[in-house]
C-alpha atoms as a PDB file:
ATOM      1  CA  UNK A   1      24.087-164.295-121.877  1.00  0.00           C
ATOM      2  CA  UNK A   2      25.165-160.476-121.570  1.00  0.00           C
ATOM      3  CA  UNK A   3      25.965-159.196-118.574  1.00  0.00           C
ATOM      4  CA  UNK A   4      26.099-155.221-118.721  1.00  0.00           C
ATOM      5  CA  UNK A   5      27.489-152.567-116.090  1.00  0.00           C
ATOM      6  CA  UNK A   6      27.307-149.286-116.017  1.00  0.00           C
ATOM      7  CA  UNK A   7      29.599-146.570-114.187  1.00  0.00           C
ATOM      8  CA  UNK A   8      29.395-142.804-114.222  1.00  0.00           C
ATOM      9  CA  UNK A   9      26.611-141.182-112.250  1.00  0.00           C
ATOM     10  CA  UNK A  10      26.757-139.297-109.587  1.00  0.00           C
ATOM     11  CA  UNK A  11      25.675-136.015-107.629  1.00  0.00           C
ATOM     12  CA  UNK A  12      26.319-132.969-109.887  1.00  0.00           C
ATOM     13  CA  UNK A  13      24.999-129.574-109.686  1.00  0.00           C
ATOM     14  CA  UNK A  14      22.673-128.197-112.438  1.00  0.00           C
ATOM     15  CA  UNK A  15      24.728-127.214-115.572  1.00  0.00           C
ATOM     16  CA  UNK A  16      27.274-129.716-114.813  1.00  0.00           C
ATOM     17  CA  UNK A  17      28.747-133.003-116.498  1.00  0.00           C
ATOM     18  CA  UNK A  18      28.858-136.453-116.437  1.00  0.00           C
ATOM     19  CA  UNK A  19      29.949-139.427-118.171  1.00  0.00           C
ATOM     20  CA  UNK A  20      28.274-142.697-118.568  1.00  0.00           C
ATOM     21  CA  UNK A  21      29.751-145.938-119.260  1.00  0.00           C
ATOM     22  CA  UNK A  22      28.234-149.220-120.160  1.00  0.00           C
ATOM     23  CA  UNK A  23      30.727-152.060-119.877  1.00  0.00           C
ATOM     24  CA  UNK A  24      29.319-155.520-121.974  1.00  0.00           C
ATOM     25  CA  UNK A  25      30.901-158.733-121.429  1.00  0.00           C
ATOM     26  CA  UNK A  26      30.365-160.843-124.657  1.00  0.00           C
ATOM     27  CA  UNK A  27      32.558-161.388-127.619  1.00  0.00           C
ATOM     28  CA  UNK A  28      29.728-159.832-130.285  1.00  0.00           C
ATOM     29  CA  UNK A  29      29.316-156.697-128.788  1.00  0.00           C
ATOM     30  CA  UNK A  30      29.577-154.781-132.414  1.00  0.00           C
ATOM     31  CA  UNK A  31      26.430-156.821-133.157  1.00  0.00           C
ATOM     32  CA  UNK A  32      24.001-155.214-130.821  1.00  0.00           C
ATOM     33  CA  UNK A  33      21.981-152.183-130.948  1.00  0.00           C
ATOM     34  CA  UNK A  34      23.012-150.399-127.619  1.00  0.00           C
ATOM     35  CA  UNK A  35      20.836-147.848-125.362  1.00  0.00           C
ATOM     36  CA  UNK A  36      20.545-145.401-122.870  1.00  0.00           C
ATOM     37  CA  UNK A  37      17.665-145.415-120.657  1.00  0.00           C
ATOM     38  CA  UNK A  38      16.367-143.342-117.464  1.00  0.00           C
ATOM     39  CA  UNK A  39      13.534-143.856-114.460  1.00  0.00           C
ATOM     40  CA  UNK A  40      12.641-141.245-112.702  1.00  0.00           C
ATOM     41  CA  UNK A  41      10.691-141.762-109.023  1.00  0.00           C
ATOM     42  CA  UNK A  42       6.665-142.645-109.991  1.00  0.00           C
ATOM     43  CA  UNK A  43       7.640-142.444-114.099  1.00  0.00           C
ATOM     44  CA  UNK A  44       7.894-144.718-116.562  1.00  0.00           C
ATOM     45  CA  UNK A  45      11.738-145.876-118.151  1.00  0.00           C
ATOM     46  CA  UNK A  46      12.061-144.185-121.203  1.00  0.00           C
ATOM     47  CA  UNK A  47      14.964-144.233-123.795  1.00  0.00           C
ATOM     48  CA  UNK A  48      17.433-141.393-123.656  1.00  0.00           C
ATOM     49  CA  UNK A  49      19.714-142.335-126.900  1.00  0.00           C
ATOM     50  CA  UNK A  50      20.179-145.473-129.036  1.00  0.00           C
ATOM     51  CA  UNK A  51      23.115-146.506-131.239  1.00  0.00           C
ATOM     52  CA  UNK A  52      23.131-148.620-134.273  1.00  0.00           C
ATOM     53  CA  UNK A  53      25.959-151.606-133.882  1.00  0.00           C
ATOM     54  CA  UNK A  54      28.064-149.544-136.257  1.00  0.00           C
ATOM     55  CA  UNK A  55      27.913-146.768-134.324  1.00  0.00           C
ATOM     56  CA  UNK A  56      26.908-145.010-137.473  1.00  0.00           C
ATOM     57  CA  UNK A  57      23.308-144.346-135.919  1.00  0.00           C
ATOM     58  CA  UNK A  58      21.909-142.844-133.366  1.00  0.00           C
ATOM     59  CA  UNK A  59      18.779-141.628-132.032  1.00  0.00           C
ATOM     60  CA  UNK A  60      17.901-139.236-129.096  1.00  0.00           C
ATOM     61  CA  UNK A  61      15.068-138.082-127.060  1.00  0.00           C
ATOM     62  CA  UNK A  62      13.703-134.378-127.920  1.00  0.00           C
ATOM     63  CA  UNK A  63      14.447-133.790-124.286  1.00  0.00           C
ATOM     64  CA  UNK A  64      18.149-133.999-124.226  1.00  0.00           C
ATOM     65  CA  UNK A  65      18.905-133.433-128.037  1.00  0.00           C
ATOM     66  CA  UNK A  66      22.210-130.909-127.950  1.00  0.00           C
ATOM     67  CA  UNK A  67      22.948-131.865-124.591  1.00  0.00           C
ATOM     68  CA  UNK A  68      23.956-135.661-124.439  1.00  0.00           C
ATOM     69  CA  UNK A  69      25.858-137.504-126.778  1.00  0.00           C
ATOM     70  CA  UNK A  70      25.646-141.254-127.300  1.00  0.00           C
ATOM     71  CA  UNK A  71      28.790-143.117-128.725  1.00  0.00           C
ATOM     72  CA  UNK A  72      30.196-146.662-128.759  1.00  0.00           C
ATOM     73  CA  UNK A  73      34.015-148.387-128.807  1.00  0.00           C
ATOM     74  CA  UNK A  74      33.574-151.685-130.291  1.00  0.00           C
ATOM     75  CA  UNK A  75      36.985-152.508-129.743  1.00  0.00           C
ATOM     76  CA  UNK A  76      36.438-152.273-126.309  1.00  0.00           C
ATOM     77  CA  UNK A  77      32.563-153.590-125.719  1.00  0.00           C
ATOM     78  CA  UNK A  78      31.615-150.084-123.918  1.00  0.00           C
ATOM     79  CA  UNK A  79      29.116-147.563-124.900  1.00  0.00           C
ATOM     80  CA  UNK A  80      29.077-144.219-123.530  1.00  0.00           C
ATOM     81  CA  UNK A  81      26.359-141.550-122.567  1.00  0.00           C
ATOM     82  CA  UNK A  82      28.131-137.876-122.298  1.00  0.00           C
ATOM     83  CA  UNK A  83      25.519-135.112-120.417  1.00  0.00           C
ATOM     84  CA  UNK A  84      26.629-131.654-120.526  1.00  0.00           C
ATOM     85  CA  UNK A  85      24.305-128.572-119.615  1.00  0.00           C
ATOM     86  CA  UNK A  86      22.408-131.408-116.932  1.00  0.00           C
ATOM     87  CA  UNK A  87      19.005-130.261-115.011  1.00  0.00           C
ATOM     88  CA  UNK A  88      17.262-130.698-112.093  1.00  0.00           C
ATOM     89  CA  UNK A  89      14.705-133.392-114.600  1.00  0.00           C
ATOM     90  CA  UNK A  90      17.724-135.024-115.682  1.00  0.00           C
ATOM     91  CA  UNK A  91      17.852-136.818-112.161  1.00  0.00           C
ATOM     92  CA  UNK A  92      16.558-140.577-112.770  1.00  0.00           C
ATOM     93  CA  UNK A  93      18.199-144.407-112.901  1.00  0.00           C
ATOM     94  CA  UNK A  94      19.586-144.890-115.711  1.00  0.00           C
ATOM     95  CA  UNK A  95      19.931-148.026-117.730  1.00  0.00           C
ATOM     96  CA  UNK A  96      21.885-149.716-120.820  1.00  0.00           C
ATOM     97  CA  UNK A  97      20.251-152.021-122.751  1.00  0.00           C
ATOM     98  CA  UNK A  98      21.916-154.285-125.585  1.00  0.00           C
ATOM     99  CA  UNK A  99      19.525-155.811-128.150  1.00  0.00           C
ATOM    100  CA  UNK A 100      19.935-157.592-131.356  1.00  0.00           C
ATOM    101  CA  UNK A 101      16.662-157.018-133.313  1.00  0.00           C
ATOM    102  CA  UNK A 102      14.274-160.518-133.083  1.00  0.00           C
ATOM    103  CA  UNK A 103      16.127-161.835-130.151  1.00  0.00           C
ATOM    104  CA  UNK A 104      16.136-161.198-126.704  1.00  0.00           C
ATOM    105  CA  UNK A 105      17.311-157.802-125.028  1.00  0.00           C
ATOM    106  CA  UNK A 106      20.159-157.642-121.897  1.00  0.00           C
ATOM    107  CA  UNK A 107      19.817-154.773-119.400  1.00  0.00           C
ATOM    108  CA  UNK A 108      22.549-153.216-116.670  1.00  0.00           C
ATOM    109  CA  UNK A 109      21.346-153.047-113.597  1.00  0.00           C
ATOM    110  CA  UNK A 110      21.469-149.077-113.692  1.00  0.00           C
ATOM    111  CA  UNK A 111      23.706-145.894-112.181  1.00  0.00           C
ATOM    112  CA  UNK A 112      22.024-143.107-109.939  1.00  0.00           C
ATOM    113  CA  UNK A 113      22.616-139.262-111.481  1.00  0.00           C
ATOM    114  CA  UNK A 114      21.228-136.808-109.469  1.00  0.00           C
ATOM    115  CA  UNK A 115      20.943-133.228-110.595  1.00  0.00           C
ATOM    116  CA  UNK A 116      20.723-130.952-107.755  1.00  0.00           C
ATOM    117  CA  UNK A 117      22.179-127.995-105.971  1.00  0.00           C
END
């Protein structure tokens, strides 16, 4: 069992900052791939960035490519979401998710960022 927290969000005005954290409690953290992912009211989740288990790989949505930055301390079993330049469409729930391909996937419970002036 993973259990996975998140910290971070927050109220912040459009063009602002903010940085996510995704806290893991299990011993074999460096073995899962590790995600971002964000709800908006009435949409569907939908992945923001991914990591490989190295940290060596990562993947983003077209919609916050050159804005967010995905990255991962193994030594200390947190990944990390960093949003500069945020909007207004930006606001959503968002989500880490730890997964080791052909098993099972964990999921945080989630961290409000709201975008707004």
């Amino acid at each position: 069992q993973v259990q996975l927290v998140e910290s971070g969000g927050g109220l912040v005005q459009p063009g602002g900052s903010l940085r996510l954290s995704c806290a893991a409690s299990t011993s074999i953290f460096s073995s899962y791939v590790m995600g971002w992912y964000r709800q908006a009211p009435g949409k569907q989740r939908e992945l923001v960035a991914s990591i490989s288990s190295s940290g060596g790989s990562t993947i983003y949505a077209d919609s916050v490519k050159g804005r967010f930055t995905i990255s991962r301390d193994n030594g200390k079993n947190t990944m990390y979401l960093q949003m500069n330049s945020l909007k207004p469409e930006d606001t959503a729930l968002y989500y880490c998710k730890a997964g080791i391909p052909g098993a099972r996937n964990y999921w945080g419970q989630g961290t409000q960022v709201t975008v707004s002036s």
